[in-house]
N, C-alpha and C. Protein backbone atom coordinates (compact mmCIF):
# COMPACT_ATOMS: atom_id res chain seq x y z
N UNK A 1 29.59 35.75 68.87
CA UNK A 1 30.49 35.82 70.00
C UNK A 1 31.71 36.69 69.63
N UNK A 2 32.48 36.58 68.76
CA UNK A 2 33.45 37.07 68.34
C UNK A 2 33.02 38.52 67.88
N UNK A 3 31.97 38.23 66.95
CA UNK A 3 31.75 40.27 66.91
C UNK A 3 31.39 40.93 67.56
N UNK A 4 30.69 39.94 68.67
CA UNK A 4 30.44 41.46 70.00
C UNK A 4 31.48 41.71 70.61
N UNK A 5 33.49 40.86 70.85
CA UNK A 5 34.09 40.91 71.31
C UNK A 5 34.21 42.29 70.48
N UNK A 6 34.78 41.93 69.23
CA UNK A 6 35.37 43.16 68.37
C UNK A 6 34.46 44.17 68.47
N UNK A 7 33.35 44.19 68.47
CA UNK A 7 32.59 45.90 69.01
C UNK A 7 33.30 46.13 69.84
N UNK A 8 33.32 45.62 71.16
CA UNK A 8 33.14 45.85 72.33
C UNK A 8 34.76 46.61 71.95
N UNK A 9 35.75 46.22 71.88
CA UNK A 9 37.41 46.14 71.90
C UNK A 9 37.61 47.60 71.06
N UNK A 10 36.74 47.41 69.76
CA UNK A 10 37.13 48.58 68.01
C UNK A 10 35.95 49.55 68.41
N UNK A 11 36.59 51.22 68.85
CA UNK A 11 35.76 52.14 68.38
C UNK A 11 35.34 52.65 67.03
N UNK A 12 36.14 52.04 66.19
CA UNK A 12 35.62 52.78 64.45
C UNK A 12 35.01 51.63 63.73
N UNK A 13 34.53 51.28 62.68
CA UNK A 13 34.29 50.30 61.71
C UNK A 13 35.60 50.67 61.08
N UNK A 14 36.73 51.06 60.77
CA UNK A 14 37.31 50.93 60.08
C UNK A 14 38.22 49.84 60.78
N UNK A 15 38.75 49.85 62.41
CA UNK A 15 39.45 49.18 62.89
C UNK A 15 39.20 47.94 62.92
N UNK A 16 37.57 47.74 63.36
CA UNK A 16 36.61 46.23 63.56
C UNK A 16 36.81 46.01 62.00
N UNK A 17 37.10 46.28 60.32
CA UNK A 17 36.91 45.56 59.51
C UNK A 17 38.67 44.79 59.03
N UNK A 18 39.32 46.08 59.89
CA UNK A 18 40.99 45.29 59.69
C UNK A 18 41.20 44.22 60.86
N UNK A 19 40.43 44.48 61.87
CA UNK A 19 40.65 43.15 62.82
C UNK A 19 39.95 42.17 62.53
N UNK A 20 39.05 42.25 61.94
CA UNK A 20 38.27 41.39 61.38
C UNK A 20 39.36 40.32 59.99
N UNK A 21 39.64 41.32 59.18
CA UNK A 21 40.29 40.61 58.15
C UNK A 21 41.77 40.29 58.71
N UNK A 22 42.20 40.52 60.12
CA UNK A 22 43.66 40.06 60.20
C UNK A 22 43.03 38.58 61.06
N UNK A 23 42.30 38.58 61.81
CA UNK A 23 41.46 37.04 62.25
C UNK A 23 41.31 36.22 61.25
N UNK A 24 40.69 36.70 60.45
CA UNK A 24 40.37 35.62 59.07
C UNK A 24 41.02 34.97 58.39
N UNK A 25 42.04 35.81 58.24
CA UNK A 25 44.02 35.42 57.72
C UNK A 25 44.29 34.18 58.88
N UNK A 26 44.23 34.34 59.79
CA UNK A 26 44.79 33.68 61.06
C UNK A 26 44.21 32.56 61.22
N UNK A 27 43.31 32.75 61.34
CA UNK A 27 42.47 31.21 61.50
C UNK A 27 41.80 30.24 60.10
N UNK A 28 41.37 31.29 59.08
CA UNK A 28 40.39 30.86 58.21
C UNK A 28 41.46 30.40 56.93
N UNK A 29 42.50 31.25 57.14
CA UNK A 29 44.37 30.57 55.77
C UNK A 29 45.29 30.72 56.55
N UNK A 30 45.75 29.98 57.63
CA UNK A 30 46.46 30.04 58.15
C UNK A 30 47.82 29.24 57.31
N UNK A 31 49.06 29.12 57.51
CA UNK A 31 50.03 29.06 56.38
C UNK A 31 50.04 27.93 56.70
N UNK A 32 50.06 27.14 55.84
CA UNK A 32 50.32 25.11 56.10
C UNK A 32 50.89 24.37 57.04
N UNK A 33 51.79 24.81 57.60
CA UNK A 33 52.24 24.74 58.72
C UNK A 33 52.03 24.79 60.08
N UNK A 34 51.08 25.93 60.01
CA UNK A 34 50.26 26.23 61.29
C UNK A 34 48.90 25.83 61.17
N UNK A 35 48.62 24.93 60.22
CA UNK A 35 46.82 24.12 60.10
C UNK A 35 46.47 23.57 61.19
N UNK A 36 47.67 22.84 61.92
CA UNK A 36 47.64 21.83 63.17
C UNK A 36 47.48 22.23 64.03
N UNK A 37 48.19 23.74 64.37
CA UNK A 37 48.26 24.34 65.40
C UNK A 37 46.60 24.94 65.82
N UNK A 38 46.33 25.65 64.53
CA UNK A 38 45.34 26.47 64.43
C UNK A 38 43.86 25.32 64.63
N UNK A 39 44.21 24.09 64.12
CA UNK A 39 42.85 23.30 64.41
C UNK A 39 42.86 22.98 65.91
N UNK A 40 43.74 22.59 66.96
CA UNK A 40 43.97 22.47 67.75
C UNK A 40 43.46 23.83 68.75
N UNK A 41 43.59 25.00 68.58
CA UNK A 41 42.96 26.35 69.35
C UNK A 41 41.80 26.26 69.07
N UNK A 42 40.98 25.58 67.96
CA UNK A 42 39.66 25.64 67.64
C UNK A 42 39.08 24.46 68.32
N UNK A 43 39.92 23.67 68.76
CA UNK A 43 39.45 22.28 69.98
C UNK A 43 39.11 22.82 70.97
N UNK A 44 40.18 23.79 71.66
CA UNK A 44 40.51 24.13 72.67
C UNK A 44 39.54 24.92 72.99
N UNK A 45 38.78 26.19 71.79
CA UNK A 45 38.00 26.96 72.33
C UNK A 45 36.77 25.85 72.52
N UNK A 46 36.34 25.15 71.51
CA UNK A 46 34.95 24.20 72.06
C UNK A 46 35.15 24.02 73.43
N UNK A 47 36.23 23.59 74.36
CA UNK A 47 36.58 23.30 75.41
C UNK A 47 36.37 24.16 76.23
N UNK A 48 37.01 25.12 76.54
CA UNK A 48 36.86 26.22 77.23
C UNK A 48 35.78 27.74 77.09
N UNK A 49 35.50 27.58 76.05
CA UNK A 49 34.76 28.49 75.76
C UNK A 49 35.51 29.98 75.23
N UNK A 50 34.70 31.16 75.41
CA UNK A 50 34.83 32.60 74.77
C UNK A 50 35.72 33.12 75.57
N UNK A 51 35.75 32.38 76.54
CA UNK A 51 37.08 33.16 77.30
C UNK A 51 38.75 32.82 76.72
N UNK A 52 38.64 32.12 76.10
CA UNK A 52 39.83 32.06 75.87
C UNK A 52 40.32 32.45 74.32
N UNK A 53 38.88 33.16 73.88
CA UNK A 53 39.20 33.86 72.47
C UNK A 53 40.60 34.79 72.62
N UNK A 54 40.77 35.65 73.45
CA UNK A 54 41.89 36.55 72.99
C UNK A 54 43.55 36.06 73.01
N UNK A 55 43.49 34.65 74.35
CA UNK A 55 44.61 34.25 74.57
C UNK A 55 45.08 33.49 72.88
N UNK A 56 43.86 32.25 72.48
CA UNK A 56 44.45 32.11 70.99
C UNK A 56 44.85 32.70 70.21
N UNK A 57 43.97 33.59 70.20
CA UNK A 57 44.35 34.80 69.04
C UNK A 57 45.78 35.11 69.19
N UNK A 58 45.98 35.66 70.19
CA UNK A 58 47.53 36.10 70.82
C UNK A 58 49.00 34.67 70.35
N UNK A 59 48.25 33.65 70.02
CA UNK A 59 49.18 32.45 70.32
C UNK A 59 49.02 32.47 68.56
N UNK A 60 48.22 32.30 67.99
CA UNK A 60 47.86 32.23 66.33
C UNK A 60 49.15 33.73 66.00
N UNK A 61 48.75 34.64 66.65
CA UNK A 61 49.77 35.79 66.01
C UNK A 61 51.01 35.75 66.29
N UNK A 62 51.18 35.06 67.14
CA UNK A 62 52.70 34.80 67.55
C UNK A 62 53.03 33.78 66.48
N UNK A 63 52.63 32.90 66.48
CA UNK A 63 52.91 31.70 65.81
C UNK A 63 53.46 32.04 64.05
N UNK A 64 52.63 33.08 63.76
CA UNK A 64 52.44 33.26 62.61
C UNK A 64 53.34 33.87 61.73
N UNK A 65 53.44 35.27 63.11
CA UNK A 65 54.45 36.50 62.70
C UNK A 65 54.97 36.55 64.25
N UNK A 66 56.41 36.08 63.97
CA UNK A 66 57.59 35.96 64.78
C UNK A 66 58.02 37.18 65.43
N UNK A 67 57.68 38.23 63.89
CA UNK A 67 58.46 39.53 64.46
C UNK A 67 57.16 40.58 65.47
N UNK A 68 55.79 40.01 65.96
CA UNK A 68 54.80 40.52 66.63
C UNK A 68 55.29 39.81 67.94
N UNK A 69 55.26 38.57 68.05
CA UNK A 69 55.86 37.69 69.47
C UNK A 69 57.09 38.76 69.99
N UNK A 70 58.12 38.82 69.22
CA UNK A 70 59.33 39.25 69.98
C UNK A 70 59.02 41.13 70.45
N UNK A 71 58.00 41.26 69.54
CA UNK A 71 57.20 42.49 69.64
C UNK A 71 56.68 43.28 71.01
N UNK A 72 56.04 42.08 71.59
CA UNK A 72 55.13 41.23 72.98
C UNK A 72 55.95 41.17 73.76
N UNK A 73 57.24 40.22 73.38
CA UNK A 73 57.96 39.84 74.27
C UNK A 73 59.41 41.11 75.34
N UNK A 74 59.31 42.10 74.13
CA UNK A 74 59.85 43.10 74.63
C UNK A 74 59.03 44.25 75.24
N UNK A 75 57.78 44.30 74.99
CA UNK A 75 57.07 45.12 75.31
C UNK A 75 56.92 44.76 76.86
N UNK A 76 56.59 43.64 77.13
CA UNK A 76 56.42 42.80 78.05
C UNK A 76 57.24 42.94 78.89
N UNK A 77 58.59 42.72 78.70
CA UNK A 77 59.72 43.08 79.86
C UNK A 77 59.93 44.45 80.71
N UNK A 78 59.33 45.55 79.27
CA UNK A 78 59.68 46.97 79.85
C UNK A 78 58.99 47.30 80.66
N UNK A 79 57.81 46.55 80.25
CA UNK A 79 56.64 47.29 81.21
C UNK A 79 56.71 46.49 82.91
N UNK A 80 57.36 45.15 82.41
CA UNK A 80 57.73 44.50 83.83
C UNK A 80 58.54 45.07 84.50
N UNK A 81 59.68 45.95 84.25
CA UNK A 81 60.65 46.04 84.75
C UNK A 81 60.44 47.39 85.39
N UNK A 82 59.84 48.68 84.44
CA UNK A 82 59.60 49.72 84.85
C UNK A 82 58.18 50.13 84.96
N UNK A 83 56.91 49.60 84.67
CA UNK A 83 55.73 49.14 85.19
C UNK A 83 55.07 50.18 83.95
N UNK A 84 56.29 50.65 82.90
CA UNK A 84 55.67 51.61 81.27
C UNK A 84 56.93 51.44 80.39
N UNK A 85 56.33 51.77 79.54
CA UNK A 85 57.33 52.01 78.46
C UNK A 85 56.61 52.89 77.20
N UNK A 86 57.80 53.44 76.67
CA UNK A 86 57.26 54.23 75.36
C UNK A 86 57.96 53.53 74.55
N UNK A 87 57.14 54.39 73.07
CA UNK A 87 57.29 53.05 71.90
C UNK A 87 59.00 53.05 71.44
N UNK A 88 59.35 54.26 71.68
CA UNK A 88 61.16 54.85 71.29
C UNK A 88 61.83 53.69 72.02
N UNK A 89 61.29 53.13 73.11
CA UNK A 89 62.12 52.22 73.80
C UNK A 89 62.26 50.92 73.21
N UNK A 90 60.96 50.29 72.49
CA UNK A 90 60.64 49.54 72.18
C UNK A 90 61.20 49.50 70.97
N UNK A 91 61.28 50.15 69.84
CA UNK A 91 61.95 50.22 68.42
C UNK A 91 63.02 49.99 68.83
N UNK A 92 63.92 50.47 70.03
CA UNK A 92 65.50 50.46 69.95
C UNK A 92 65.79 49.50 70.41
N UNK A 93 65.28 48.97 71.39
CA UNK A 93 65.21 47.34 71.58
C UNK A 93 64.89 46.44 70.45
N UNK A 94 63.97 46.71 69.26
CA UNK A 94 64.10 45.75 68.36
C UNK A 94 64.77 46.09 67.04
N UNK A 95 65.45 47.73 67.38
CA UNK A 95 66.36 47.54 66.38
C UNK A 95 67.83 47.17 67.13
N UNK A 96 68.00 46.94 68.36
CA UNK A 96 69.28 45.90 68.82
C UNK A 96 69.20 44.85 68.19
N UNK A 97 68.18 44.21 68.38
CA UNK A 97 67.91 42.47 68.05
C UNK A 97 68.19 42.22 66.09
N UNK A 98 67.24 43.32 65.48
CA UNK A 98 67.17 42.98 64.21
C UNK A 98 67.66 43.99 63.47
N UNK A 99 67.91 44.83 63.91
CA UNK A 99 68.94 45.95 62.88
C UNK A 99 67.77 47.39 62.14
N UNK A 100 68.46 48.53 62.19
CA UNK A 100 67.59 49.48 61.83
C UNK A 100 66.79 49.10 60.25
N UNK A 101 65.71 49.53 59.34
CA UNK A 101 64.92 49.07 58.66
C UNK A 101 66.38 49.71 57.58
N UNK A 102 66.24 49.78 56.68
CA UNK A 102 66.77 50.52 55.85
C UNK A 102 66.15 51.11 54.77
């Protein structure tokens, strides 16, 4: 189920073997903290089924890495507000929030 998603989604094998290994991180070692969370999305999919593979996923990566959520969460607004955005917009919005890299 899951690898025909990732065919279907990854034109290269190189992309399908890093999405592959950033899933595996996520669900299969997820950080101690998030065991509960992560067993709980694995309830949820028995429940609902394959449709709701991408929304977990999305909730596991948020959960995980804070700085991908606020990532989402700004991406999310621009495109709400002006129905696009480019990525220049998006860096400067999260270098307001968290400060240029150095």
């Amino acid at each position: 189920m899951l690898e025909a998603l990732i065919s279907q989604k990854e034109p290269s094998e190189a992309s399908r073997k890093k999405t592959r290994s950033v899933l595996k991180g996520l669900w299969l070692a997820p950080r101690a903290d998030l065991t509960p969370f992560a067993d709980r999305g694995a309830e949820l999919l028995a429940e609902v089924g394959a449709s709701a593979v991408p929304a977990l996923c999305w909730g596991m990566a948020i959960s995980a890495y804070p700085f991908f959520g606020k990532v989402a969460e700004v991406t999310g607004r621009l495109t709400a507000i002006q129905g696009d955005c480019a990525s220049a917009e998006i860096h400067r919005r999260m270098a307001e929030t968290y400060g240029e890299p150095d």
